[in-house]
Protein backbone atom coordinates (compact mmCIF):
# COMPACT_ATOMS: atom_id res chain seq x y z
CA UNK A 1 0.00 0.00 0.00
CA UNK A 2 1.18 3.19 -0.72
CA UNK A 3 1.65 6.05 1.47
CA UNK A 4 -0.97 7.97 -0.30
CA UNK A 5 -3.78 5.16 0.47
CA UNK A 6 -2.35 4.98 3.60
CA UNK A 7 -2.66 8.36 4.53
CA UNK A 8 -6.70 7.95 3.43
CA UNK A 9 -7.22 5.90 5.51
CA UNK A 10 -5.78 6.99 8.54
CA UNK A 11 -8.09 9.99 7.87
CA UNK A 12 -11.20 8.26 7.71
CA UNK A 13 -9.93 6.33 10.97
CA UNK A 14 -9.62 10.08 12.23
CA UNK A 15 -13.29 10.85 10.83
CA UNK A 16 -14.73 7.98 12.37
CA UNK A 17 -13.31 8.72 15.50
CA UNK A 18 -14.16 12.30 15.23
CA UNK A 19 -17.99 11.43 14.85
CA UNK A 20 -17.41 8.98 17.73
CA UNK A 21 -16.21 11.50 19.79
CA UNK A 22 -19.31 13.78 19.97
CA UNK A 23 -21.41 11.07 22.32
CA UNK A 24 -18.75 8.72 23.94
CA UNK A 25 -16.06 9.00 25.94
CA UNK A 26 -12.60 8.43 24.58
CA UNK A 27 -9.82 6.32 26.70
CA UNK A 28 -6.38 7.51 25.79
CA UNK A 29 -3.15 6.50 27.90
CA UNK A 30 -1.50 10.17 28.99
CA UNK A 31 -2.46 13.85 28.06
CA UNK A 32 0.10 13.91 24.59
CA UNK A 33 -2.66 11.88 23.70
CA UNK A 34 -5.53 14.49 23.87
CA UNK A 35 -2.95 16.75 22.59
CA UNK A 36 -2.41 15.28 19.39
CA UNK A 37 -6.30 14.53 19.02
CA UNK A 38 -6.59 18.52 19.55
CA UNK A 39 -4.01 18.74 16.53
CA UNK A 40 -6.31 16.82 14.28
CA UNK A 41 -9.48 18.26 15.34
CA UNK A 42 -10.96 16.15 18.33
CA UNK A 43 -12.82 17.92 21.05
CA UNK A 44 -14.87 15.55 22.64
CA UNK A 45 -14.86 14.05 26.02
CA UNK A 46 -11.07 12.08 26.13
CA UNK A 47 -10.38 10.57 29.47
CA UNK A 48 -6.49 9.88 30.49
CA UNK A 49 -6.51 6.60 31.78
CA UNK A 50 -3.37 6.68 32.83
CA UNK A 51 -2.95 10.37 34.66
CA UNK A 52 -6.71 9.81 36.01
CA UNK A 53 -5.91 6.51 38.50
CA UNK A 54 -5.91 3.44 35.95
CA UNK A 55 -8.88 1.41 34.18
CA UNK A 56 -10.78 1.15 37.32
CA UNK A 57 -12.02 4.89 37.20
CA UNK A 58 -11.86 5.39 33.69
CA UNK A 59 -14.75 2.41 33.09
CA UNK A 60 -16.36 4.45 35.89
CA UNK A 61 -15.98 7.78 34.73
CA UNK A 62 -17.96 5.91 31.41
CA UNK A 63 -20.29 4.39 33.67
CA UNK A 64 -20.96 7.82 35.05
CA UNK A 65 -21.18 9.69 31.98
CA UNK A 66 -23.75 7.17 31.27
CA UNK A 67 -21.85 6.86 27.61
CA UNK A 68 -20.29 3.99 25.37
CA UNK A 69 -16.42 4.15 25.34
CA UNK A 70 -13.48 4.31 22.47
CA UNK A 71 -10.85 2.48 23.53
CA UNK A 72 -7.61 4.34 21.83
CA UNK A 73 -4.69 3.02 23.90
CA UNK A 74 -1.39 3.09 22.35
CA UNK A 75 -0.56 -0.17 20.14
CA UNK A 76 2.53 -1.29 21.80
CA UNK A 77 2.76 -3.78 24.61
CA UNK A 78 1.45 -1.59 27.42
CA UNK A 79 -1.07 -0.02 25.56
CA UNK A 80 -2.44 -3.70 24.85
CA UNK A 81 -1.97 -4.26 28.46
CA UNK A 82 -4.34 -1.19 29.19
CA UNK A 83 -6.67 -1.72 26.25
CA UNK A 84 -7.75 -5.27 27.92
CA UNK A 85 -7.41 -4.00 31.24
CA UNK A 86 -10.36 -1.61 30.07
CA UNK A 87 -12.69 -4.53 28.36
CA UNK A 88 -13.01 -6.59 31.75
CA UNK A 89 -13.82 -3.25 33.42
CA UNK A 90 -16.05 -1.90 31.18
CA UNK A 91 -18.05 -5.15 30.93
CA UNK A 92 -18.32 -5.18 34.06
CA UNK A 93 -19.57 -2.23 34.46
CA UNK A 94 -21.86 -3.43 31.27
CA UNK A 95 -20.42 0.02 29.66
CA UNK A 96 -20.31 -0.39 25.76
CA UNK A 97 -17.12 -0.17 23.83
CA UNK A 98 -15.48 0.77 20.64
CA UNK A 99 -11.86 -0.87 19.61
CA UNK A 100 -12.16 -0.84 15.56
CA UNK A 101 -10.39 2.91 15.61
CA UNK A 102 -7.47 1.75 17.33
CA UNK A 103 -7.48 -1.94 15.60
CA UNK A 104 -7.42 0.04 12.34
CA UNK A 105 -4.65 2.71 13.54
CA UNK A 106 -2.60 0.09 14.59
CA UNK A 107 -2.76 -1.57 11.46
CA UNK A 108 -2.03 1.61 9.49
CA UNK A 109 0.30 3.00 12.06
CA UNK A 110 2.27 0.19 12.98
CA UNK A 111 5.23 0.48 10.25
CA UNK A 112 5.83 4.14 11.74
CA UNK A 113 4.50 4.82 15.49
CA UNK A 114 3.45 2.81 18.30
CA UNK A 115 1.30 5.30 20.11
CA UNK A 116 -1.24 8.15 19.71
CA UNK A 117 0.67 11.04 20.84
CA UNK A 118 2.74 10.65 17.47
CA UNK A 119 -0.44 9.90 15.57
CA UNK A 120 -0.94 14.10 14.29
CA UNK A 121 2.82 14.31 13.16
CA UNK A 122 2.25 11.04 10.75
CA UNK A 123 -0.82 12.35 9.40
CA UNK A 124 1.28 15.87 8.75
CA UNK A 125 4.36 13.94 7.13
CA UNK A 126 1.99 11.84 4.82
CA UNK A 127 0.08 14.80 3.66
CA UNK A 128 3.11 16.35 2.45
């Protein structure tokens, strides 16, 4: 795949996401996370996980909100580590999630970045 197609479809990732973010609450690790979401346009309700006490309170801060989740961990070992740290408390917690963003990030990303705080700095180099 070329970076051209590439770059399309980390944008509709980001569009999907985007259009996520305007009833759900989005799960990032650490606050260069919402940063780089700001960078490409994402306002909506993003919860650190990791600078707001761990899974535990994020699922509840969902729970709370009375809103389905986005899971958009990073896509390196600790960020899997959190992602299905958040599934077992967000089921339990019978909170509905989202994981295709990240799944297709990832799989887009992968070759170039591991986490979401580099994710707006990809999108600017493949634009070029």
């Amino acid at each position: 795949m070329s970076d051209a197609e590439r770059y399309e479809r980390i944008v509709e990732a980001i569009r999907a996401l985007e259009e996520m973010s305007w009833d759900r609450v989005i799960l990032v690790e650490g606050r260069r996370d919402v940063t780089a979401l700001e960078h490409l346009g994402i306002f909506g309700d993003v919860y650190t996980v990791q600078a707001s006490g761990g899974p535990i309170r994020a699922a509840e801060y969902a729970a709370n909100k009375k809103k389905k989740a986005v899971i958009l961990t990073d896509w390196d070992r600790k960020g899997d580590i959190i992602a299905s740290d958040l599934e077992v408390h967000l089921n339990a917690l019978d909170v509905q999630y989202d994981t295709s963003v990240r799944s297709r990030l990832a799989e887009l990303c992968r070759i170039d970045i591991k986490d979401v705080q580099s994710l707006d700095e990809l999108v600017h180099r493949l634009a070029v």
